[in-house]
C-alpha atoms as a PDB file:
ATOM      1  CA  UNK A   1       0.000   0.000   0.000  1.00  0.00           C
ATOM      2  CA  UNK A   2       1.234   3.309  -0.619  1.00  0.00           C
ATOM      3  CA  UNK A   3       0.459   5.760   1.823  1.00  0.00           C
ATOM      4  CA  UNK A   4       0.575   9.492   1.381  1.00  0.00           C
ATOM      5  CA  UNK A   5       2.371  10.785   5.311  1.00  0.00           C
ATOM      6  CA  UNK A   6       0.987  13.964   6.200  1.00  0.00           C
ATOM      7  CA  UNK A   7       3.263  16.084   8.292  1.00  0.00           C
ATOM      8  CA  UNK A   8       1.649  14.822  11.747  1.00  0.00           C
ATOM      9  CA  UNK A   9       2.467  11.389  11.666  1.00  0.00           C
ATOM     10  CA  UNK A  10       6.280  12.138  10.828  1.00  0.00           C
ATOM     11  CA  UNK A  11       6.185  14.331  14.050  1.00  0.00           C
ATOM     12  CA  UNK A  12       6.944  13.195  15.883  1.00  0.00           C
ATOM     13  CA  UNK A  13       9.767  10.908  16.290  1.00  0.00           C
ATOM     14  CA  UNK A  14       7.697   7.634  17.678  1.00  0.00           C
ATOM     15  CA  UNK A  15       5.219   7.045  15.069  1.00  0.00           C
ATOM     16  CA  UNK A  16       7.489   7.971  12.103  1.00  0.00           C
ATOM     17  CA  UNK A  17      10.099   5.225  13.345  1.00  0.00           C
ATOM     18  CA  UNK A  18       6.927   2.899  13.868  1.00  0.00           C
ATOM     19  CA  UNK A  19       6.272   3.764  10.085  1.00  0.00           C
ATOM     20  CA  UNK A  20       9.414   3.903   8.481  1.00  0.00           C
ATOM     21  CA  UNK A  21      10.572   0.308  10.200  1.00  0.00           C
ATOM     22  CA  UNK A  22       7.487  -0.924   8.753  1.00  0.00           C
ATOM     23  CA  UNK A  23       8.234   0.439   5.292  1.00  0.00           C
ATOM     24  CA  UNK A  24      11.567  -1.134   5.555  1.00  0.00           C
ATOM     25  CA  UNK A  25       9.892  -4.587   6.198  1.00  0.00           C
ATOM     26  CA  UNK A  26       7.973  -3.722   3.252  1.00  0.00           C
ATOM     27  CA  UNK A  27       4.396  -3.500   4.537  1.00  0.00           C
ATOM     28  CA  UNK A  28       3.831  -0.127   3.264  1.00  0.00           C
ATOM     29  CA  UNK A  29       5.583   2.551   0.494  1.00  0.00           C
ATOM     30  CA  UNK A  30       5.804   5.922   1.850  1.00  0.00           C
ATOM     31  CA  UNK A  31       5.178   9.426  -0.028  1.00  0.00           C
ATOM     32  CA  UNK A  32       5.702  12.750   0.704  1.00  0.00           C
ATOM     33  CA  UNK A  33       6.150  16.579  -0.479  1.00  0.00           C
ATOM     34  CA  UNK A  34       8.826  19.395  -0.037  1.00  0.00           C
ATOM     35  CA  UNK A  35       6.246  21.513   1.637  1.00  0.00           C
ATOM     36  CA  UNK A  36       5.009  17.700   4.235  1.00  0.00           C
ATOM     37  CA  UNK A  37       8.776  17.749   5.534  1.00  0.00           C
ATOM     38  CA  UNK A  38       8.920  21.782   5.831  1.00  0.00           C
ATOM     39  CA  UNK A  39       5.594  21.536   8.004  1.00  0.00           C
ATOM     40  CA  UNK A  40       7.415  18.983   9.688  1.00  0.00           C
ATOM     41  CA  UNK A  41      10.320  21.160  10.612  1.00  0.00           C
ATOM     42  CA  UNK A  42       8.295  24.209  11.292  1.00  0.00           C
ATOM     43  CA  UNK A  43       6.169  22.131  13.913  1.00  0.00           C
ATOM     44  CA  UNK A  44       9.153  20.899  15.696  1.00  0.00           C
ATOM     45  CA  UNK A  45      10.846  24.411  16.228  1.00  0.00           C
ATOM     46  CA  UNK A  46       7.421  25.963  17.080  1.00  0.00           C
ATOM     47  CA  UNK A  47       7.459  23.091  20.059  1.00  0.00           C
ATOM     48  CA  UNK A  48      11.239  22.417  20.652  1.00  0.00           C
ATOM     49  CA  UNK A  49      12.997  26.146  19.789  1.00  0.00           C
ATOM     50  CA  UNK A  50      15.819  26.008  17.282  1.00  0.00           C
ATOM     51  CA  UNK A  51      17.699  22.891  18.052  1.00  0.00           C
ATOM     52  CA  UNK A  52      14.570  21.009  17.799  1.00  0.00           C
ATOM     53  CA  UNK A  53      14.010  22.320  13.997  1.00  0.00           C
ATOM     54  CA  UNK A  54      17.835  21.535  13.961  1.00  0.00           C
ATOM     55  CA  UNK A  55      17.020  18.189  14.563  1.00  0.00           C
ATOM     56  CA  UNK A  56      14.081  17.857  12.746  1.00  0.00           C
ATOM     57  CA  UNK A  57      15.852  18.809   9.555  1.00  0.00           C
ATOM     58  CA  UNK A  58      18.621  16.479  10.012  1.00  0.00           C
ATOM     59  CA  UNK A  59      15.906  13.755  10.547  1.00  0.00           C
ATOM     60  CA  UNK A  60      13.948  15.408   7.154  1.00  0.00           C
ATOM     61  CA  UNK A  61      17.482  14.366   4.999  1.00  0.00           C
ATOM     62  CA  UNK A  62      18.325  10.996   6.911  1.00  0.00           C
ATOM     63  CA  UNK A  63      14.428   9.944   5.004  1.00  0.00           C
ATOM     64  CA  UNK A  64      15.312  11.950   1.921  1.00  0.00           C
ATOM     65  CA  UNK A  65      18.206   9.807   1.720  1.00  0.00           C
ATOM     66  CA  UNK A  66      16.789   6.520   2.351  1.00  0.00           C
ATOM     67  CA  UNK A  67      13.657   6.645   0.881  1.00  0.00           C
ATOM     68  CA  UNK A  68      14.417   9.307  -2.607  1.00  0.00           C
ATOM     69  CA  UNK A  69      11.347   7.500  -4.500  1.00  0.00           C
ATOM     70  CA  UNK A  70       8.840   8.897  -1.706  1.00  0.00           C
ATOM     71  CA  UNK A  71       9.556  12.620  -2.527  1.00  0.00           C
ATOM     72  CA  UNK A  72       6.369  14.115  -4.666  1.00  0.00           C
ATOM     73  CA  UNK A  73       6.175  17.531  -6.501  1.00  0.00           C
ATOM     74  CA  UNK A  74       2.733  17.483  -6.775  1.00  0.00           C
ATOM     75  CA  UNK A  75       1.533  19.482  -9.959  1.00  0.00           C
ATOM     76  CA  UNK A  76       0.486  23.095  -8.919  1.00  0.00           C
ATOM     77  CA  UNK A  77      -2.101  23.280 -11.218  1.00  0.00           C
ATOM     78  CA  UNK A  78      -3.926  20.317 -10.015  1.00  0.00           C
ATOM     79  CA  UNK A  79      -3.723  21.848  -6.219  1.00  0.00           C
ATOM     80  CA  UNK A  80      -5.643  24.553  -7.849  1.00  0.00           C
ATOM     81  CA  UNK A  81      -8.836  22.492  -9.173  1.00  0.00           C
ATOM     82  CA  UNK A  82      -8.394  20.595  -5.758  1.00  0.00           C
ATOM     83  CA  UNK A  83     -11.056  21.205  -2.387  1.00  0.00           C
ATOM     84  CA  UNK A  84     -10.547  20.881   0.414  1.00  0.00           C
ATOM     85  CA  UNK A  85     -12.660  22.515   4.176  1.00  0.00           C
ATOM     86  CA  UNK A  86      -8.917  23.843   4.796  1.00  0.00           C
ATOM     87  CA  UNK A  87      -7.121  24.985   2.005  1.00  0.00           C
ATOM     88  CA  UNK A  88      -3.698  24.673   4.155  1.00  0.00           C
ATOM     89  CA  UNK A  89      -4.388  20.768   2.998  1.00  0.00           C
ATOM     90  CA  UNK A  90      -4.706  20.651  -0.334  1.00  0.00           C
ATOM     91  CA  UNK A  91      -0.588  20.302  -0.986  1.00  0.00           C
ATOM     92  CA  UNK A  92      -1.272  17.068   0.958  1.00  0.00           C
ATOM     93  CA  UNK A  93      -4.275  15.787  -1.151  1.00  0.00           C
ATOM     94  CA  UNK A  94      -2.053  16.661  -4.325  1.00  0.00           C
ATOM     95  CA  UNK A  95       0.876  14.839  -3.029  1.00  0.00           C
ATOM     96  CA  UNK A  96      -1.240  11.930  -2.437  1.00  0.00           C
ATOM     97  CA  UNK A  97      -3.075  12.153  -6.198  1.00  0.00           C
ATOM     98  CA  UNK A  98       0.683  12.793  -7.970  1.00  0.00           C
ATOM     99  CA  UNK A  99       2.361  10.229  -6.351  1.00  0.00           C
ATOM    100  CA  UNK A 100      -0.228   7.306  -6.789  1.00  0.00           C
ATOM    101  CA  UNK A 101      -1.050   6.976  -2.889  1.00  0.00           C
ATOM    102  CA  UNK A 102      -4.131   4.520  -1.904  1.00  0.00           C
ATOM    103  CA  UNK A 103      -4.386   6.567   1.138  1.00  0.00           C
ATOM    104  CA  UNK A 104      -3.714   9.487   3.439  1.00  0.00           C
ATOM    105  CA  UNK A 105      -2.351   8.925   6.386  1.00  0.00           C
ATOM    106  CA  UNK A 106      -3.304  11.589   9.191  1.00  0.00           C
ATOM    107  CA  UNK A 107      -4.936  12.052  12.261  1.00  0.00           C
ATOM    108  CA  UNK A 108      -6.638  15.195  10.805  1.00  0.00           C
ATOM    109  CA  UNK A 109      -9.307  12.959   9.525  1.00  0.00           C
ATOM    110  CA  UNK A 110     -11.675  15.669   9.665  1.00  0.00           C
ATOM    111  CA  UNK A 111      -9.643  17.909   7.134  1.00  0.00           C
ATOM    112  CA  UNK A 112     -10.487  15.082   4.548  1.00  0.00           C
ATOM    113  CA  UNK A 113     -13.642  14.649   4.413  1.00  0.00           C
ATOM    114  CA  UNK A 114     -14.765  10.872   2.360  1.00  0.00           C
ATOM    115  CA  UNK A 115     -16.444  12.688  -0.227  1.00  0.00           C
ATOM    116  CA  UNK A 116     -13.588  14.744  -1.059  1.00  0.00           C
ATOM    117  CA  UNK A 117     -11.400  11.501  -1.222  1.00  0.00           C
ATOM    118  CA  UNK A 118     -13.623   9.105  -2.632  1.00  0.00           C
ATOM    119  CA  UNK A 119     -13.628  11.517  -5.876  1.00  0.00           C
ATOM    120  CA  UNK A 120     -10.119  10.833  -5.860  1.00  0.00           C
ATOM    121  CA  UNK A 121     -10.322   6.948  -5.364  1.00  0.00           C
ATOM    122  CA  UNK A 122      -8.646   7.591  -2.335  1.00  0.00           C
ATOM    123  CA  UNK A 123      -8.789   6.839   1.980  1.00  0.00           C
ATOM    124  CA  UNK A 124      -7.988   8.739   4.717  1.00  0.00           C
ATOM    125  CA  UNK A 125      -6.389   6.444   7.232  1.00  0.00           C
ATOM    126  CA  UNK A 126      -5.770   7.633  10.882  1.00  0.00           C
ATOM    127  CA  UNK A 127      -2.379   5.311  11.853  1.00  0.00           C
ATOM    128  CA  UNK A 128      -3.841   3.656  15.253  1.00  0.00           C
ATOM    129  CA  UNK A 129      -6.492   1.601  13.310  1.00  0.00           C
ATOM    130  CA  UNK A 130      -3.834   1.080  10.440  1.00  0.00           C
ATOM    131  CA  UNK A 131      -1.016  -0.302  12.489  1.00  0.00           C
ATOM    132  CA  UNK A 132      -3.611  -2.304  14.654  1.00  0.00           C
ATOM    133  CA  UNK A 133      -4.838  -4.024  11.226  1.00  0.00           C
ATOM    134  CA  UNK A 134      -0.850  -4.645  10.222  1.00  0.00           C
ATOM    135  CA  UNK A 135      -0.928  -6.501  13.504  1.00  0.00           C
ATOM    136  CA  UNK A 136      -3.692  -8.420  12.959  1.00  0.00           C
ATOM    137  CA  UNK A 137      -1.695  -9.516  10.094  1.00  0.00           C
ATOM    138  CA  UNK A 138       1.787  -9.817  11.142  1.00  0.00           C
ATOM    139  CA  UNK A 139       2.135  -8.887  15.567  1.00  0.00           C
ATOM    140  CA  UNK A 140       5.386 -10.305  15.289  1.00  0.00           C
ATOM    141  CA  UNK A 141       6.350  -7.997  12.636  1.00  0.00           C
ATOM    142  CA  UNK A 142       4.792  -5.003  14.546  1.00  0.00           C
ATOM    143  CA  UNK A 143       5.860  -6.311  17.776  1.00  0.00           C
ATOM    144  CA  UNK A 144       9.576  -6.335  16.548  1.00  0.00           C
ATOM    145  CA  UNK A 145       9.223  -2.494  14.582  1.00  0.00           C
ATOM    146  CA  UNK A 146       7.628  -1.147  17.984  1.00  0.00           C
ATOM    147  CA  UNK A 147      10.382  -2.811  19.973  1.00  0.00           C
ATOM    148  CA  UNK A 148      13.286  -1.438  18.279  1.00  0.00           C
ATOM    149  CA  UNK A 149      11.658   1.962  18.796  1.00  0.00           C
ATOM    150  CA  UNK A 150      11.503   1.546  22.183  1.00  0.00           C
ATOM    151  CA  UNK A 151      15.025   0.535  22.638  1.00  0.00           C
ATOM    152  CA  UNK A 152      16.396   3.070  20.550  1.00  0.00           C
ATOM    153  CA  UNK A 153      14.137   5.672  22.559  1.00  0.00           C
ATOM    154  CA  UNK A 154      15.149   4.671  25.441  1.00  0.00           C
ATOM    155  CA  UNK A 155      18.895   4.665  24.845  1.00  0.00           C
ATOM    156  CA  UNK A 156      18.225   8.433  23.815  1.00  0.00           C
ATOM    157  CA  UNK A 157      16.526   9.238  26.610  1.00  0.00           C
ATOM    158  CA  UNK A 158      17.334   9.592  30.333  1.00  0.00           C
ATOM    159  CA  UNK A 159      13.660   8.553  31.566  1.00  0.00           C
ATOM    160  CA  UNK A 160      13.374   5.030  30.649  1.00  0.00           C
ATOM    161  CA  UNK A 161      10.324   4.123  29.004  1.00  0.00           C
ATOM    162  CA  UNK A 162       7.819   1.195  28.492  1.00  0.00           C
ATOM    163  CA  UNK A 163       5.906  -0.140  24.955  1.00  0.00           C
ATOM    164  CA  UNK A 164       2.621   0.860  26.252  1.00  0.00           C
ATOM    165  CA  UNK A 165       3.817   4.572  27.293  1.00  0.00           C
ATOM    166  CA  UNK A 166       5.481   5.002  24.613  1.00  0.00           C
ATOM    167  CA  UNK A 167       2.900   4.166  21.688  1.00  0.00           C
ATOM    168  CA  UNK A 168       0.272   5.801  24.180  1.00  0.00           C
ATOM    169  CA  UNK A 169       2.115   8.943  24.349  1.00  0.00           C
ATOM    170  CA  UNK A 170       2.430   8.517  20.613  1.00  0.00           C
ATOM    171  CA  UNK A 171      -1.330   8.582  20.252  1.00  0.00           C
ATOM    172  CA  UNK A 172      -1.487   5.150  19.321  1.00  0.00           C
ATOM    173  CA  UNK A 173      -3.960   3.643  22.513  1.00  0.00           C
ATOM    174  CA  UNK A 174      -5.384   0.789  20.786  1.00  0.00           C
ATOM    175  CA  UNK A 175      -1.744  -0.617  19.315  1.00  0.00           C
ATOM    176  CA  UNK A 176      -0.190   0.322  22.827  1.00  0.00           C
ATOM    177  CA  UNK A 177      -3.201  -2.294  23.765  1.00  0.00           C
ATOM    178  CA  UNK A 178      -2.828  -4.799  21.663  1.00  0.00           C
ATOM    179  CA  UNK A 179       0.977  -5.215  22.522  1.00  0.00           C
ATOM    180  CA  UNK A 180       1.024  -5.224  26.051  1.00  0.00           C
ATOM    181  CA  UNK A 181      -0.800  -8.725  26.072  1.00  0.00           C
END
């Protein structure tokens, strides 16, 4: 499946390791836009000050460089016959039409409404119900991407963390669920 990222699931740092392990296992092909990663960047030194947009940039190449097929220059003349409620997310939609996505993936589910997408032949996905159904197909997979997180989180940080706080924190409840049994 190809999935469209908007900016919110690759900020922060939890969920876009979650998905980027993932599309290293090969469960899922990743797009994005110039102006996805800027937002990215722009949300982490609104939150975090300078070093964290620091950071976030140097995180923005590390994917450029491993994953060059993802980047999209969606066609500015199709964002201009596209609708959406807020126009601030119609790059996204046009990202997701020029590069061939089957989905969006965002928990701004509400900025893309069905209609809008199902005239595109395309889903809005918010990634707590998506990585719950990859479980359901493969927990060990899932189990070992969420793992590796964890560990590399936790060698990061000084406060040691758990699975479930971690994916919880991470706005990912029903996964954090799932993997504590």
């Amino acid at each position: 499946m190809r999935l469209c990222l908007d900016a919110c699931v690759l900020y922060p740092t939890v969920l876009r390791d979650c998905l980027m392990g993932l599309a290293a296992a090969g469960v899922m092909q990743p797009c994005w836009s110039e102006r996805i990663l800027e937002e990215w960047a722009r949300a982490a030194e609104r939150n975090l000050g300078l070093e964290g947009e620091l950071i976030a940039r140097g995180e923005v190449a590390l994917l450029r460089a491993t994953h060059p097929r993802a980047m999209i220059a969606p066609d500015p003349a199709l964002e201009a016959q596209l609708y959406l409620p807020d126009p601030a997310d119609i790059h996204v939609l046009a990202t997701a039409i020029s590069g061939g996505a089957d989905a969006i993936l965002t928990f701004n589910l509400r900025d893309f409404p069905r209609r809008e997408m199902a005239a595109h032949d395309l889903q809005v996905i918010d990634p707590d119900p998506y990585l719950c159904d990859i479980w359901a197909n493969d927990p060990d997979l899932v189990a070992e991407v969420c793992a590796g997180v964890l560990a590399r989180m936790n060698d990061l940080r000084a406060e040691r963390s758990d699975l479930r706080t971690m994916l919880k924190r991470a706005r990912l409840p029903k996964l954090a669920k799932r993997l504590a049994h």
